[in-house]
C-alpha atoms as a PDB file:
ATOM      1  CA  UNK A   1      11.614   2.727  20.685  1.00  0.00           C
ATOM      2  CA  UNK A   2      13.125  -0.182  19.236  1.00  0.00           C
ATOM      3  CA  UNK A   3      15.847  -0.307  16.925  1.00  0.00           C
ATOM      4  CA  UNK A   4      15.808  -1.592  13.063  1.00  0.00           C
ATOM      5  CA  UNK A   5      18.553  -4.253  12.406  1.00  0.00           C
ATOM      6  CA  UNK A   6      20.683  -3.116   9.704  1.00  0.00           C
ATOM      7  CA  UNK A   7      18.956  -4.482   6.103  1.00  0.00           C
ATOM      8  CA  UNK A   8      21.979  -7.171   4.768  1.00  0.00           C
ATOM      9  CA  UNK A   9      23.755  -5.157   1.794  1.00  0.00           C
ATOM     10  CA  UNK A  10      23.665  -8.040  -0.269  1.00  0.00           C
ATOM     11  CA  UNK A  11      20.059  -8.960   0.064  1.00  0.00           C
ATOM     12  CA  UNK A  12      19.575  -4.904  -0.853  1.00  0.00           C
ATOM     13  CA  UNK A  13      22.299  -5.447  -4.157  1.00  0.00           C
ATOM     14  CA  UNK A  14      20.188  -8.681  -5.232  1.00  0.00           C
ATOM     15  CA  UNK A  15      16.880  -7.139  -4.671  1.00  0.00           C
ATOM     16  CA  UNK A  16      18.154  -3.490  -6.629  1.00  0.00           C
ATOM     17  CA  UNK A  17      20.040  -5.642  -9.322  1.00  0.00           C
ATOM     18  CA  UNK A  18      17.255  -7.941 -10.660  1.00  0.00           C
ATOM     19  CA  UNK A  19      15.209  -4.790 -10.321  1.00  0.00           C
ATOM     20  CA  UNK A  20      17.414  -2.883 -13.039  1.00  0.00           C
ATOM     21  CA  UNK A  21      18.184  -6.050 -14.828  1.00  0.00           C
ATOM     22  CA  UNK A  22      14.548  -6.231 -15.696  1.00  0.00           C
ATOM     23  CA  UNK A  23      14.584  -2.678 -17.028  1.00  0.00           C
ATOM     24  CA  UNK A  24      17.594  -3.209 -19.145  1.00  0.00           C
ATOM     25  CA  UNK A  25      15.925  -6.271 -20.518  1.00  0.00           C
ATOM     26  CA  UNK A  26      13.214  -3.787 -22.099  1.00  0.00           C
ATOM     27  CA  UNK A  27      15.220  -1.205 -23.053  1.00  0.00           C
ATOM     28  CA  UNK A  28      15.046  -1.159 -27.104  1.00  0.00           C
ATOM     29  CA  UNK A  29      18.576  -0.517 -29.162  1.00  0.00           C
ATOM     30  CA  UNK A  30      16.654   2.536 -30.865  1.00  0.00           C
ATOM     31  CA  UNK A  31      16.348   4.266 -27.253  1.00  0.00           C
ATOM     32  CA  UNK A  32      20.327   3.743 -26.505  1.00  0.00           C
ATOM     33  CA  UNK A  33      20.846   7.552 -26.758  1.00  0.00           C
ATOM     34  CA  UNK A  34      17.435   8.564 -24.777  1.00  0.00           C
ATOM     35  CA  UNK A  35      18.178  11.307 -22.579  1.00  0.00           C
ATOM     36  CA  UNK A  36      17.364  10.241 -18.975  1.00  0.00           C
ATOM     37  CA  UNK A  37      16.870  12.405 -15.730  1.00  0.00           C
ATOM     38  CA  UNK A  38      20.008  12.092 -15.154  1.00  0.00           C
ATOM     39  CA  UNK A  39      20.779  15.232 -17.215  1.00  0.00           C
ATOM     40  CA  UNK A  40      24.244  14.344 -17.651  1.00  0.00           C
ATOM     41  CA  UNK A  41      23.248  10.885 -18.869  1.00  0.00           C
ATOM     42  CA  UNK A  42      21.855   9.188 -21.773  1.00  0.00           C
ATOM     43  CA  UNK A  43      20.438   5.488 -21.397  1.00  0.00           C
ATOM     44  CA  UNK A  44      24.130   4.344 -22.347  1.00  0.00           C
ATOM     45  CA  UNK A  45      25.989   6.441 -20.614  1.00  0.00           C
ATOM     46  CA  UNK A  46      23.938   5.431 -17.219  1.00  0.00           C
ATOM     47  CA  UNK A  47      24.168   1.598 -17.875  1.00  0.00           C
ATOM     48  CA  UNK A  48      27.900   2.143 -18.294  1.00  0.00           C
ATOM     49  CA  UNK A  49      27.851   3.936 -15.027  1.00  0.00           C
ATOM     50  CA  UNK A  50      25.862   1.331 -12.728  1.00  0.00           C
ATOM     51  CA  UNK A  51      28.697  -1.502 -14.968  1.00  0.00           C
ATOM     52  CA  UNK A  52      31.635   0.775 -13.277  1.00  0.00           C
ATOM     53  CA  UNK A  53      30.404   0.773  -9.892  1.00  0.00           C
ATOM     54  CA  UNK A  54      29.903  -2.996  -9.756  1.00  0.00           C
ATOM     55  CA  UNK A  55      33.258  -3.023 -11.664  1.00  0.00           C
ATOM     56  CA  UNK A  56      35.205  -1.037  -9.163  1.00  0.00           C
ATOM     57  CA  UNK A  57      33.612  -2.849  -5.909  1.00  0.00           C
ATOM     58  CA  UNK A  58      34.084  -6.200  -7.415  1.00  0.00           C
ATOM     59  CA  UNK A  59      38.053  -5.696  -8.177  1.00  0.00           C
ATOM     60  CA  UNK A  60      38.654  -3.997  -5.188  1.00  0.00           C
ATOM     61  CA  UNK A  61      37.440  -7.438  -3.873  1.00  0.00           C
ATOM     62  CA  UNK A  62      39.651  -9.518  -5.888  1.00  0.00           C
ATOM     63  CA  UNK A  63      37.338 -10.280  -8.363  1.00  0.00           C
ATOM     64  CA  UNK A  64      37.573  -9.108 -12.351  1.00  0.00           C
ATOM     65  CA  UNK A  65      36.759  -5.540 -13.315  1.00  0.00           C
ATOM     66  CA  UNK A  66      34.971  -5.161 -16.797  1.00  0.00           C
ATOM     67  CA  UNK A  67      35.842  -4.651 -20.249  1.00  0.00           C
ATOM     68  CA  UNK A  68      35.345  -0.790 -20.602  1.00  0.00           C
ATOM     69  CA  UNK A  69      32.073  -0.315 -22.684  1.00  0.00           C
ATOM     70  CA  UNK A  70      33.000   3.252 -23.387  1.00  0.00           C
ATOM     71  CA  UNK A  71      32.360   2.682 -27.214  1.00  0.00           C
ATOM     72  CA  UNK A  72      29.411   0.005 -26.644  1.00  0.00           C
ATOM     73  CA  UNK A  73      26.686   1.234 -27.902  1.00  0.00           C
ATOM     74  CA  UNK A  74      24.853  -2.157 -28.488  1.00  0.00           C
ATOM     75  CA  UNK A  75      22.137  -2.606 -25.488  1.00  0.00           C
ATOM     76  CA  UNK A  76      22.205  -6.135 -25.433  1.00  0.00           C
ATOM     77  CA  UNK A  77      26.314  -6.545 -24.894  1.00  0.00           C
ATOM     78  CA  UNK A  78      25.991  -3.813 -22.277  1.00  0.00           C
ATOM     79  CA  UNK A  79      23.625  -5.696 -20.383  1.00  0.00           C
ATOM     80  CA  UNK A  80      25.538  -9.006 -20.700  1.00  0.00           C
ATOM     81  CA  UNK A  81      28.433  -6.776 -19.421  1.00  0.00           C
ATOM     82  CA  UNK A  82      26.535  -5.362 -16.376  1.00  0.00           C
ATOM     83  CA  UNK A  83      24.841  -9.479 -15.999  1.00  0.00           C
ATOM     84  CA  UNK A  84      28.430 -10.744 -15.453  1.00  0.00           C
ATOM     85  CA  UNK A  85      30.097  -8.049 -12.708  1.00  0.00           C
ATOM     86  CA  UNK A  86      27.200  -8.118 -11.139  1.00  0.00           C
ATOM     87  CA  UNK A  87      27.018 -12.134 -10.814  1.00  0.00           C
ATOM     88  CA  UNK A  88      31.132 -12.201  -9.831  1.00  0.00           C
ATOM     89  CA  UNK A  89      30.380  -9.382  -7.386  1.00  0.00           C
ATOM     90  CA  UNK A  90      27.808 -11.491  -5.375  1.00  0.00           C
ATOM     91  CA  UNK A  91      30.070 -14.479  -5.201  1.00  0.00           C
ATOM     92  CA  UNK A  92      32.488 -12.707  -4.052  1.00  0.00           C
ATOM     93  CA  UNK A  93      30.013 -10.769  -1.874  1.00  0.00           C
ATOM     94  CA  UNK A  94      28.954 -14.669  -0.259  1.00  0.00           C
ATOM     95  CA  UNK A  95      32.126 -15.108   2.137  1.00  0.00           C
ATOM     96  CA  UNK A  96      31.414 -12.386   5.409  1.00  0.00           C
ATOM     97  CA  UNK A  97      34.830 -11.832   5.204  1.00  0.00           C
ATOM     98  CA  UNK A  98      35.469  -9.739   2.034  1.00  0.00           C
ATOM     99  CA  UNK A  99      32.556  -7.592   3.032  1.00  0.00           C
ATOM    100  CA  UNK A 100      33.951  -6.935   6.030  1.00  0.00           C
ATOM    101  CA  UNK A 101      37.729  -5.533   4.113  1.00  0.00           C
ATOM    102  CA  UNK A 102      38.161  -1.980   4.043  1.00  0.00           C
ATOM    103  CA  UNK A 103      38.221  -1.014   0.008  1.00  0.00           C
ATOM    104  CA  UNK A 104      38.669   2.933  -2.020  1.00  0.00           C
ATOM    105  CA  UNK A 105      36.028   4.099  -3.359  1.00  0.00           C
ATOM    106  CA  UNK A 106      35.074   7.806  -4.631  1.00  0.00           C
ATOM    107  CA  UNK A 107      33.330   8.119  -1.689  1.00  0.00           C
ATOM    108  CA  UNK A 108      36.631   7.540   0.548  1.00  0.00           C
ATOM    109  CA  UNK A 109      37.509   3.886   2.416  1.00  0.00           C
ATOM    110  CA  UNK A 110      34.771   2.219   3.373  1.00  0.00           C
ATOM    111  CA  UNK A 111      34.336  -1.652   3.726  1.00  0.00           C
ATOM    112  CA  UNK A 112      32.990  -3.489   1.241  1.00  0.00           C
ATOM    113  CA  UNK A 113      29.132  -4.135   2.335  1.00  0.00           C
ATOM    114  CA  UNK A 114      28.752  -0.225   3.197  1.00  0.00           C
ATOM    115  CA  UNK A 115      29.646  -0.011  -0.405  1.00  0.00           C
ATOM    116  CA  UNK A 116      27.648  -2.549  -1.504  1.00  0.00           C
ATOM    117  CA  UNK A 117      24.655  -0.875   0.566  1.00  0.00           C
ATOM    118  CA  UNK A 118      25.418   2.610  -1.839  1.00  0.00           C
ATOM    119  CA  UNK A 119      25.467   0.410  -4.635  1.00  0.00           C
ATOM    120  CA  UNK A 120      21.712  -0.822  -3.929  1.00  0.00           C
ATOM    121  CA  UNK A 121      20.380   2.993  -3.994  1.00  0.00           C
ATOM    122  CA  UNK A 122      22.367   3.749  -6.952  1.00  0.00           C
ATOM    123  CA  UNK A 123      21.289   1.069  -8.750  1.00  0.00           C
ATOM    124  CA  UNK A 124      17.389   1.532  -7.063  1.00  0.00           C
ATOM    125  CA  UNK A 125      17.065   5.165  -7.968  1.00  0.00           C
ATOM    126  CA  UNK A 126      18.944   4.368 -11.436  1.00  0.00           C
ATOM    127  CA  UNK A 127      16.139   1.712 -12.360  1.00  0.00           C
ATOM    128  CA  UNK A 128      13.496   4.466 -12.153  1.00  0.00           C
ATOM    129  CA  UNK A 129      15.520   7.411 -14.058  1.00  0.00           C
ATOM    130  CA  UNK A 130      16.246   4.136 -17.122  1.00  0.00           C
ATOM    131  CA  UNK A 131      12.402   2.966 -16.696  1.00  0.00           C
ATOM    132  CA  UNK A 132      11.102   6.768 -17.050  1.00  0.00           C
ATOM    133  CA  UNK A 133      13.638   7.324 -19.832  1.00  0.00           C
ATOM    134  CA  UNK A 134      12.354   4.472 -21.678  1.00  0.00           C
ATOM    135  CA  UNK A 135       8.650   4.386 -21.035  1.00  0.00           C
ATOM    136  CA  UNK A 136       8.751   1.345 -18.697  1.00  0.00           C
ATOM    137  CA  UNK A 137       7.181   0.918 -15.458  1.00  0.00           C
ATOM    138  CA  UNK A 138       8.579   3.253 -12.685  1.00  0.00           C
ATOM    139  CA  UNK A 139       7.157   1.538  -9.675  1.00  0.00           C
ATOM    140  CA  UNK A 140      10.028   0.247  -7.383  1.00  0.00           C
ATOM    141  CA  UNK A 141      10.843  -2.589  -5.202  1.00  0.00           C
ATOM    142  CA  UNK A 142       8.719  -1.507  -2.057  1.00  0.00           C
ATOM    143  CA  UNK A 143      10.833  -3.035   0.722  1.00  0.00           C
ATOM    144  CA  UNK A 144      13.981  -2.081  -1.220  1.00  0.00           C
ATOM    145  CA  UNK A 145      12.902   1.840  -1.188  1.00  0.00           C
ATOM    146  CA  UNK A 146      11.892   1.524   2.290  1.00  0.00           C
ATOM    147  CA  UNK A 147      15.271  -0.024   3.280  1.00  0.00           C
ATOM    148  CA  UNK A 148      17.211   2.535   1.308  1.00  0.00           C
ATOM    149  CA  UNK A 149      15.337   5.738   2.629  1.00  0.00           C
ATOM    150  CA  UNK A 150      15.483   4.539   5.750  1.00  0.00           C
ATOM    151  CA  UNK A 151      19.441   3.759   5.447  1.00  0.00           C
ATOM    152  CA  UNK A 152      20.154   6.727   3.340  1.00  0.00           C
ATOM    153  CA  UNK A 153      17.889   9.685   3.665  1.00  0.00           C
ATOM    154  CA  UNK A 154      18.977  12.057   4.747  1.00  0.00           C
ATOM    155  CA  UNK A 155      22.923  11.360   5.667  1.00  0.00           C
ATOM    156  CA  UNK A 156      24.435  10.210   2.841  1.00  0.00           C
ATOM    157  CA  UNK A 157      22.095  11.323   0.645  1.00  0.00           C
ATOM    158  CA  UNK A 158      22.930  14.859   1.698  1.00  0.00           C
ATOM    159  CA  UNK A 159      26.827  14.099   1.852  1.00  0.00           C
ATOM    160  CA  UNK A 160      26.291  12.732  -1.764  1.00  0.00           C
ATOM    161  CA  UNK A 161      24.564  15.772  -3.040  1.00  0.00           C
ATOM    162  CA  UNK A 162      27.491  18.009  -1.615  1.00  0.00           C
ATOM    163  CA  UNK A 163      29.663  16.088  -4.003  1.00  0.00           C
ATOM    164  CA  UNK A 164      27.878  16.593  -7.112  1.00  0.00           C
ATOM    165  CA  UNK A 165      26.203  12.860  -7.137  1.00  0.00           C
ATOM    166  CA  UNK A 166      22.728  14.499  -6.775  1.00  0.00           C
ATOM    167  CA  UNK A 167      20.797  17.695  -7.866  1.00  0.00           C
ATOM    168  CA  UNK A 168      18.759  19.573  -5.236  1.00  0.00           C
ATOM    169  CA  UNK A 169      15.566  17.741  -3.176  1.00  0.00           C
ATOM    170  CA  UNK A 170      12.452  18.207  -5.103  1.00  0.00           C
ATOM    171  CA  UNK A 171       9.552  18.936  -2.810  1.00  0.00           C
ATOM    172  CA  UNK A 172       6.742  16.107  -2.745  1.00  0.00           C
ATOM    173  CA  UNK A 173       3.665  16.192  -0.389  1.00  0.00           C
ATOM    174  CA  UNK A 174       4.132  14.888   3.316  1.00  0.00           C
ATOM    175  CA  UNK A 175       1.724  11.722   2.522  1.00  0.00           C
ATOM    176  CA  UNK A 176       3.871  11.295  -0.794  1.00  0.00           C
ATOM    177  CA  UNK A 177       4.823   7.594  -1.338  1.00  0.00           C
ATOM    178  CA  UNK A 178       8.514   6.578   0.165  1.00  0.00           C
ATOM    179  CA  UNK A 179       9.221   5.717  -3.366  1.00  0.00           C
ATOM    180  CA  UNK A 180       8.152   9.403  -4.294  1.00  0.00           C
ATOM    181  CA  UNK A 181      10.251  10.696  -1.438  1.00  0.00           C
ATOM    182  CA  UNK A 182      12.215   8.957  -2.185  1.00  0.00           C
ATOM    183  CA  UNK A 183      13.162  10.021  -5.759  1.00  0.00           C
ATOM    184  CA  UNK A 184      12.485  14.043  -5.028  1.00  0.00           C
ATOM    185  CA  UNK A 185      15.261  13.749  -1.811  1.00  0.00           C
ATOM    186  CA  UNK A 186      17.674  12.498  -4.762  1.00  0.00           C
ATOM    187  CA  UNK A 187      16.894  15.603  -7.073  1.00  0.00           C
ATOM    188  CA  UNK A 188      14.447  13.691  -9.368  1.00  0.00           C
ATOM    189  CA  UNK A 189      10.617  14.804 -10.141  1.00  0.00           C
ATOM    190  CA  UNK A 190       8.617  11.726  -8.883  1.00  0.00           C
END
């Protein structure tokens, strides 16, 4: 058997960020308060939530957090907020080095590009729950599923759900789709 190199976080960030940028981009203001999957979250309240995790792993590597959004409600300025931490995240993602620092998280210290890796699912599985919410398309980034279920299921995944970050697995065939596995091992009905 031979082993998989490790996917590069930041490829995985850039693929899973242009991925969700393109969602926000068709998100309309009317569906700001849309409930998604995400049962605790509205369409707002989950863009605000995939602004504070690039916000948090960007100043914890010396770049600029971002302005809370807490009372945004306006879809466009939240997506110019999420545009902007994501872009000073991966400069400051480009130099080896500061992926390589050990940074907090809620997840515990962890260096920066295992973060950055976490950051690709969230943002991955959070670009299907805003798509479904908002009647857009739901098919994911092929190679970027495959790379996260193969990083993530069922390890962190699991430690995740033990947290609170995820509901229980939903059970999908055995010749589902990895995207489809992918989603139902994260608590969501593919």
């Amino acid at each position: 058997m031979t082993q998989q190199a490790t996917p590069n976080p930041v490829e995985l960030f850039e693929k899973a960020t242009s991925g969700i940028n393109k969602i926000i981009s068709g998100i309309k203001q009317d569906q700001i308060d849309t409930q998604t999957p995400c049962s605790e979250w509205k369409v707002k309240d989950l863009i605000e939530h995939l602004i504070g995790g690039a916000s948090h792993l960007n100043a914890a590597m010396g770049g600029a957090g971002s302005d809370s959004t807490s009372s945004q409600s306006d879809v466009a300025k939240l997506a110019a907020s999420y545009t902007s931490v994501v872009a000073d995240l991966l400069q400051k993602a480009s130099d080896p080095t500061v992926l390589e620092a050990q940074v907090a998280t809620p997840a515990g210290e962890m260096s920066a590009g295992q973060f950055i890796g976490i950051l690709s699912l969230d943002n991955l599985v959070h670009t299907w729950d805003l798509a479904k919410a908002t009647g857009q398309d739901t098919a994911l980034d092929p190679a970027l599923t495959e790379a996260c279920y193969g990083m993530f299921v069922p390890g962190l995944i699991d430690m995740a759900r033990s947290h609170g970050a995820f509901g229980p697995a939903v059970s999908v065939p055995d010749n589902a789709s990895t995207q489809d596995k992918l989603l139902g091992y994260t608590g969501r009905q593919p």
